[in-house]
N, C-alpha and C. Protein backbone atom coordinates (compact mmCIF):
# COMPACT_ATOMS: atom_id res chain seq x y z
N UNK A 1 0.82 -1.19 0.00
CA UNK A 1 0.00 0.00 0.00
C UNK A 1 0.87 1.26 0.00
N UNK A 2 1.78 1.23 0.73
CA UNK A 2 2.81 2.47 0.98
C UNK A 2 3.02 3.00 -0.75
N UNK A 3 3.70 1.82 -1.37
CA UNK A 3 4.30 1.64 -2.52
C UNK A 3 3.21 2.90 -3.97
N UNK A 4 2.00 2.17 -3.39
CA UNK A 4 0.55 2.62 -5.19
C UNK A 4 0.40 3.83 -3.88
N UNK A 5 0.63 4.25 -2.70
CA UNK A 5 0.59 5.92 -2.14
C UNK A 5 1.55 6.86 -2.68
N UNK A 6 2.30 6.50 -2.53
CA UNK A 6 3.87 7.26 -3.18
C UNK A 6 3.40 7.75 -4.59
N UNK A 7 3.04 6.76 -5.18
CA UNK A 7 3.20 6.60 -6.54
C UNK A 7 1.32 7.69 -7.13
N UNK A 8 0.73 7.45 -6.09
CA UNK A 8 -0.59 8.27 -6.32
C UNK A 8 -1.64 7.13 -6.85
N UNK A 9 -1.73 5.45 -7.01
CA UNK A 9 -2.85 4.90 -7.45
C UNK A 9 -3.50 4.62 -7.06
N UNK A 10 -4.36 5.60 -6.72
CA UNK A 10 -5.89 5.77 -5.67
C UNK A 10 -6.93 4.37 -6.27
N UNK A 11 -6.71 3.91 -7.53
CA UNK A 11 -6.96 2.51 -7.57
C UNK A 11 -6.62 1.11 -6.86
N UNK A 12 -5.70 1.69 -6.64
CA UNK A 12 -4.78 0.12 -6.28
C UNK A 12 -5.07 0.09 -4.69
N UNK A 13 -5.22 1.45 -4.35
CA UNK A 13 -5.44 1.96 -2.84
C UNK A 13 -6.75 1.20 -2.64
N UNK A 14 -7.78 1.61 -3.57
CA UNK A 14 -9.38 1.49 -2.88
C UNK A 14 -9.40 -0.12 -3.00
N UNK A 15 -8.59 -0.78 -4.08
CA UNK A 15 -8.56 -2.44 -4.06
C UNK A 15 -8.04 -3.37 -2.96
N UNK A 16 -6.97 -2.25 -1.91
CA UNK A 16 -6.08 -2.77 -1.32
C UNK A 16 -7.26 -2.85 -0.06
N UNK A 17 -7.55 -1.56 -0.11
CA UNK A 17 -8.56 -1.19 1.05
C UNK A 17 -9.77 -2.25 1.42
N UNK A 18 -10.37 -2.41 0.06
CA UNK A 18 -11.68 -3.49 -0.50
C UNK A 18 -10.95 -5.17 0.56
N UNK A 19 -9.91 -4.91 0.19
CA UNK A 19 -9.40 -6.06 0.69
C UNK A 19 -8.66 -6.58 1.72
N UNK A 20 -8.86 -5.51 2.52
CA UNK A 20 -8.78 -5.44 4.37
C UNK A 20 -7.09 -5.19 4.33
N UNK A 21 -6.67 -4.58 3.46
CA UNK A 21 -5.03 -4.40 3.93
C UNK A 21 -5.45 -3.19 5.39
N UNK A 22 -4.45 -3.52 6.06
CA UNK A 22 -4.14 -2.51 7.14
C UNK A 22 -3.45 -1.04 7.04
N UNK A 23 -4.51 0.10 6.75
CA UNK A 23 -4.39 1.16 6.43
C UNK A 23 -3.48 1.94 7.20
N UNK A 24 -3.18 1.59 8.21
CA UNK A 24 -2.11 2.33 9.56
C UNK A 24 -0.99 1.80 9.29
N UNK A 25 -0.95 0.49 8.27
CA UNK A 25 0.53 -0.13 8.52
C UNK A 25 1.75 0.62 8.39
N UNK A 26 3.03 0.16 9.31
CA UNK A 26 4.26 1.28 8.90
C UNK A 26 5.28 0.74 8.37
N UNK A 27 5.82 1.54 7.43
CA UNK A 27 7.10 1.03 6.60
C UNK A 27 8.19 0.83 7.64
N UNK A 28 9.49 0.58 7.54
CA UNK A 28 10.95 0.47 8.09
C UNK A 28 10.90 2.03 8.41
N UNK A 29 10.69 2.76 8.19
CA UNK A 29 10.75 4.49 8.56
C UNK A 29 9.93 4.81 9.31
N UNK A 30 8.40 3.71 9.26
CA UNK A 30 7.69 4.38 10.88
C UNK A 30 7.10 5.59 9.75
N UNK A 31 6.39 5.14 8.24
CA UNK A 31 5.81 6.19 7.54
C UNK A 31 4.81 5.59 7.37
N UNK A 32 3.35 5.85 7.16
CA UNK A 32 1.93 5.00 6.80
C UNK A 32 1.54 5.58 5.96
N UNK A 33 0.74 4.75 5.16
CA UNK A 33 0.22 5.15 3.54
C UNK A 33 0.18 6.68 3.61
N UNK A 34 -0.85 7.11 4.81
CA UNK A 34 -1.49 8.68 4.82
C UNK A 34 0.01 9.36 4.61
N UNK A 35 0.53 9.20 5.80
CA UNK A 35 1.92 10.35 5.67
C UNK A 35 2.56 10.14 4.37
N UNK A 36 3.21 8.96 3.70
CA UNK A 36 3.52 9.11 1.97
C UNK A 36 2.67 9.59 1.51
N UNK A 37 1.48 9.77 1.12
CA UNK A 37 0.47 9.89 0.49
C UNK A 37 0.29 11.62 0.51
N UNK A 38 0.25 12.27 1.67
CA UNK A 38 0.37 13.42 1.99
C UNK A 38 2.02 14.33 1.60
N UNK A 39 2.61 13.80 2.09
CA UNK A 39 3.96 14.00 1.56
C UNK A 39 4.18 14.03 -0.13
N UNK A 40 3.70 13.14 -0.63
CA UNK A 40 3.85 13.47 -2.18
C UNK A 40 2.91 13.73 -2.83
N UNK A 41 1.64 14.64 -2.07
CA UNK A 41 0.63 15.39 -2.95
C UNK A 41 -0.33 14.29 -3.71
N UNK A 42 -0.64 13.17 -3.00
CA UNK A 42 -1.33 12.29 -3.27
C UNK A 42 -2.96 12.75 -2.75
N UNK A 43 -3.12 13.80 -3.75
CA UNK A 43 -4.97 13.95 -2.64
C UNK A 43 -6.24 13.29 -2.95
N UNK A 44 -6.66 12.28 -4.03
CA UNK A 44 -7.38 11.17 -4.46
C UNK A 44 -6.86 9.95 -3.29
N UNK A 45 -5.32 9.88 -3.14
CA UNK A 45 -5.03 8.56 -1.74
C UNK A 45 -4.79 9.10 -0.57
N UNK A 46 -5.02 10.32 -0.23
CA UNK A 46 -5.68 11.07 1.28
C UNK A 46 -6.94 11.09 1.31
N UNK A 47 -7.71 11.23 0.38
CA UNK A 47 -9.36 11.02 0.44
C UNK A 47 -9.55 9.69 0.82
N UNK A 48 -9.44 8.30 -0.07
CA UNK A 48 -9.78 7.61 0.43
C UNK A 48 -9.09 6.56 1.87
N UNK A 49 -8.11 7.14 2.16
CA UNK A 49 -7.52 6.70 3.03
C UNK A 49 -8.14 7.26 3.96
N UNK A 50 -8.30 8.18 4.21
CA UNK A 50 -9.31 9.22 5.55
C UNK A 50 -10.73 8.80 5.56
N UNK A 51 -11.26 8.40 4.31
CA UNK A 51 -12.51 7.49 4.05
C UNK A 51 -12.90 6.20 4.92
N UNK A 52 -11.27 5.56 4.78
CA UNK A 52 -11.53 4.21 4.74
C UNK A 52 -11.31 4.33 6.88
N UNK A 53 -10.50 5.44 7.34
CA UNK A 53 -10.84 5.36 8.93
C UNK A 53 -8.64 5.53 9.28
N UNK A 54 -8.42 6.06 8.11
CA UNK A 54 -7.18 6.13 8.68
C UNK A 54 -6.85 7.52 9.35
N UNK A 55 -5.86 7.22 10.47
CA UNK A 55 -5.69 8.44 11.67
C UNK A 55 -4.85 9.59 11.03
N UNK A 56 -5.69 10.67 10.87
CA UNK A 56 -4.42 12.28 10.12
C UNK A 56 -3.78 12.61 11.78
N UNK A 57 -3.85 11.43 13.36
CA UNK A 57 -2.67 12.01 13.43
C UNK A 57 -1.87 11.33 14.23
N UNK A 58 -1.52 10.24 13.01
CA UNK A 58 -0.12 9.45 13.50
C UNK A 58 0.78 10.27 12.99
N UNK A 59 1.77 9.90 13.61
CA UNK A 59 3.31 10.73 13.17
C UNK A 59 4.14 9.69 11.78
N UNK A 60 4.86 10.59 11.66
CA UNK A 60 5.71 9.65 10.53
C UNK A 60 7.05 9.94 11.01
N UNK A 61 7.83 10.01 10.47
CA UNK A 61 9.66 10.47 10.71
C UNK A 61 9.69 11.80 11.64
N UNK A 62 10.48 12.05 12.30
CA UNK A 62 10.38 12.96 13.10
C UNK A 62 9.25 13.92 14.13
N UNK A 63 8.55 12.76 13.46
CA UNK A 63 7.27 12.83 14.85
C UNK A 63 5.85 13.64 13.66
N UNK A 64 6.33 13.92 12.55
CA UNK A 64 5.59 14.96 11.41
C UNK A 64 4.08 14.43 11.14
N UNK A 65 2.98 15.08 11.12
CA UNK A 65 1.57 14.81 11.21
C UNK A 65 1.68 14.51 10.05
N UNK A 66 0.43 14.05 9.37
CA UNK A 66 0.43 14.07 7.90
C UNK A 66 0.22 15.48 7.13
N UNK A 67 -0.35 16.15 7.89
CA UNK A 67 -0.60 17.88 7.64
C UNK A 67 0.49 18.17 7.68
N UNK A 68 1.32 18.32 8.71
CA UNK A 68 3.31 19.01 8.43
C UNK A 68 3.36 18.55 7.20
N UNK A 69 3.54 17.42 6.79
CA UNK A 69 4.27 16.73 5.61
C UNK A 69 3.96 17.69 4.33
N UNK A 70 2.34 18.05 4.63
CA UNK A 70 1.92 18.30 3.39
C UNK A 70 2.16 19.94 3.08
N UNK A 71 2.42 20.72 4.39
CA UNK A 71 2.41 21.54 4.57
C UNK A 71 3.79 21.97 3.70
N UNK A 72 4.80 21.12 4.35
CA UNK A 72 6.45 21.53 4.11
C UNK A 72 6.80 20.67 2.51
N UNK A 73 6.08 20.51 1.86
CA UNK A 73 6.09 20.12 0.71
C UNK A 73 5.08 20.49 0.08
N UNK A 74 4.25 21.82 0.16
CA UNK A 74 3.46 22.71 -0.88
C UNK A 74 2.10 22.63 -1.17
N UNK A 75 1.69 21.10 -0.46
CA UNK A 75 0.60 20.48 -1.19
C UNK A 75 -0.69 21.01 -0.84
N UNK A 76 -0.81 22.02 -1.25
CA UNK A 76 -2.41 23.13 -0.90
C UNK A 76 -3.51 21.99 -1.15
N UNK A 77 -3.97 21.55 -1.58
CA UNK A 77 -5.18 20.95 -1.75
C UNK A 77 -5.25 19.75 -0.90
N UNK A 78 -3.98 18.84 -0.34
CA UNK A 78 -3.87 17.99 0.37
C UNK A 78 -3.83 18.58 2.39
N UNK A 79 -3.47 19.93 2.36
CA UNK A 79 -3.14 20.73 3.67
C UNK A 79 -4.70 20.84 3.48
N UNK A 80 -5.37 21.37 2.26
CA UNK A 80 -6.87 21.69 2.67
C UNK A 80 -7.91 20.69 3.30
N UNK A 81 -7.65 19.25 2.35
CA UNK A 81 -8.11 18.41 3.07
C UNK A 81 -7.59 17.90 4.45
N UNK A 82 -6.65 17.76 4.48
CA UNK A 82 -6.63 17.13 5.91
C UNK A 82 -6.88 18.36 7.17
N UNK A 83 -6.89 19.77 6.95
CA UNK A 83 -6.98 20.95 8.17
C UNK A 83 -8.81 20.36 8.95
N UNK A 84 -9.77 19.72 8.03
CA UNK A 84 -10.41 19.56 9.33
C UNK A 84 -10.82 18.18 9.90
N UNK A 85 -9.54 17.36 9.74
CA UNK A 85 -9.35 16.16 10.64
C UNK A 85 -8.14 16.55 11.33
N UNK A 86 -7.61 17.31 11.28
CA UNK A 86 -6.07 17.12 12.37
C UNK A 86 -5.80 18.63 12.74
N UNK A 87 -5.17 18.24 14.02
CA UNK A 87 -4.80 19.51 14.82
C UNK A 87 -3.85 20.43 14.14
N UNK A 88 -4.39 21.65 14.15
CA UNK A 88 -3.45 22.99 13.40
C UNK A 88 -2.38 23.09 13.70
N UNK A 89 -2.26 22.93 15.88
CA UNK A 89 -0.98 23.09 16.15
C UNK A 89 -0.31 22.05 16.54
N UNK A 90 -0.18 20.63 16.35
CA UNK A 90 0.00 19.33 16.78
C UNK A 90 2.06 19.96 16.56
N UNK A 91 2.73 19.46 17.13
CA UNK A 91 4.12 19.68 17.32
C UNK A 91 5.01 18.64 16.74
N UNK A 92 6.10 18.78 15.94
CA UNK A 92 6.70 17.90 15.39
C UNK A 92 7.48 17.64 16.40
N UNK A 93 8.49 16.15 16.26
CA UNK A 93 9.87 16.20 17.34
C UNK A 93 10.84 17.35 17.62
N UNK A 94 11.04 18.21 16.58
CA UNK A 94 11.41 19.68 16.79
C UNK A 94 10.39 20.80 17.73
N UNK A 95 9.49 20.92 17.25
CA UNK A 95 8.62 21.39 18.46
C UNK A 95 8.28 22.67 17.27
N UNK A 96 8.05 21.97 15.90
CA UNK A 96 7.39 22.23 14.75
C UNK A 96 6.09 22.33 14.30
N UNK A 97 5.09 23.11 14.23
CA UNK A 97 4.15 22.91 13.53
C UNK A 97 3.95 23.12 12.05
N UNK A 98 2.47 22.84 11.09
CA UNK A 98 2.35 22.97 9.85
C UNK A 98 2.98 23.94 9.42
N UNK A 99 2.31 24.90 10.44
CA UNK A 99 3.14 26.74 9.91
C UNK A 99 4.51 27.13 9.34
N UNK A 100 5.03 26.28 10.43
CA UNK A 100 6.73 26.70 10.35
C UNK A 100 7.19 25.38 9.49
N UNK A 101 6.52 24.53 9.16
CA UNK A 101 6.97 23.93 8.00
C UNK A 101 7.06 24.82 6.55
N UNK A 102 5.90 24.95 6.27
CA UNK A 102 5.39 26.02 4.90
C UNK A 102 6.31 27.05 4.87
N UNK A 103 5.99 27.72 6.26
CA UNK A 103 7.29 28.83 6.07
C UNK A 103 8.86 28.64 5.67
N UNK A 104 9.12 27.56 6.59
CA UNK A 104 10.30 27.55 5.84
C UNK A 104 10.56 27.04 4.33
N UNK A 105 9.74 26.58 4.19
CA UNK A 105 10.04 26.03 2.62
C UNK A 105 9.36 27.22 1.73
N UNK A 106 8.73 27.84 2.13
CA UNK A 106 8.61 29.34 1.34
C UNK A 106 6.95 28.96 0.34
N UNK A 107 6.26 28.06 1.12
CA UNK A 107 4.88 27.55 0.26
C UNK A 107 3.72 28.82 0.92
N UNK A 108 3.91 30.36 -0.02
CA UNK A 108 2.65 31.34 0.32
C UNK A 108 1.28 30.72 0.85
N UNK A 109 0.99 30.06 -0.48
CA UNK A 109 -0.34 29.52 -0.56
C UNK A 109 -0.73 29.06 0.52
N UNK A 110 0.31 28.08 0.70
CA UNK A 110 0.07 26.89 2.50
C UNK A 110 -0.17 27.85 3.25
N UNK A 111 0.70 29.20 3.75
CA UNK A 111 0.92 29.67 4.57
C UNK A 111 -0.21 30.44 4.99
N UNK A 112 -0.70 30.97 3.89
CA UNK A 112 -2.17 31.43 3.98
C UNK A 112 -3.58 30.87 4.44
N UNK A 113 -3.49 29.68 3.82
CA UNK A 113 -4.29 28.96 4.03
C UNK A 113 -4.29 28.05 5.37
N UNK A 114 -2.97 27.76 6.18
CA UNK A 114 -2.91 27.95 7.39
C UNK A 114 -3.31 28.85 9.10
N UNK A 115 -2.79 30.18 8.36
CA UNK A 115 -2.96 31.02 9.09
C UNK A 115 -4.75 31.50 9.08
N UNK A 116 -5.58 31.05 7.61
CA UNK A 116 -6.75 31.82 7.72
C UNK A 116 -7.76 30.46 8.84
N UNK A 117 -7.15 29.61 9.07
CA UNK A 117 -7.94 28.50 9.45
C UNK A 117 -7.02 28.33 11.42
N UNK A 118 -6.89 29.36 11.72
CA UNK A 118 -6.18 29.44 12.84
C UNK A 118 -5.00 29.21 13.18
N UNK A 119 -3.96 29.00 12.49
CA UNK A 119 -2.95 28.80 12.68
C UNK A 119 -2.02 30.24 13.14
C-alpha cells in the first residue's frame, strides 16, 4: 500500500482497502500510507484513506503529522483536506508545527491557508 501511495494509485489503494489491507501499517521508517500519500501530494489517496478510517494524526519520521508533511512540501489541496481532521498546532519532534513547516520552505499559498484556518 505504501508503494501505489507514493506513486498516487488511488486505484490500487481502494482495491487494497476493498481487501482489508491494514491502512495504519508502517514502513521500516515508521511512515503510513497517509503520511507518503500526503507527503507526495497524493490527494485522491488522502481522500480515500481518511474514508476508509485512517488516523491524520499518526506521526511519521520525526514525529511529522500528515498535515506538516503536506504543509512543508506545498501540497495546498492535500493541507486543505486534511486541516479539518487534524490539529493545526500538533508539534513535530522539533517542536514544529504545519506553519513553520510552509514557512520555511517558502509555500505562500500553504501559509495562507494555514494562518486563515487558525494557525
Amino acid at each position: 500500500m505504501h508503494f501505489a501511495a507514493k506513486k498516487g494509485h488511488a486505484e490500487v489503494i481502494k482495491l487494497l482497502i476493498d481487501a482489508g489491507a491494514q491502512i495504519g501499517a508502517r514502513d521500516k521508517d515508521g511512515d503510513t500510507p497517509l503520511s507518503i500519500a500526503a507527503e507526495y501530494g497524493r490527494n485522491a489517496v488522502v481522500q480515500l484513506l481518511l474514508a476508509a478510517g485512517a488516523c491524520p494524526k499518526d506521526t511519521a519520521r520525526h514525529e511529522k503529522t500528515p498535515l506538516m508533511l503536506a504543509a512543508e512540501y506545498g501540497h495546498y489541496q492535500v493541507v486543505q483536506e486534511l486541516l479539518s481532521v487534524s490539529n493545526i498546532d500538533a508539534q513535530s519532534k522539533c517542536s514544529c508545527t504545519a506553519l513553520h513547516y510552509a514557512c520555511q520552505y517558502g509555500h505562500e499559498s500553504v501559509v495562507r491557508l494555514l494562518i486563515k484556518n487558525g494557525a
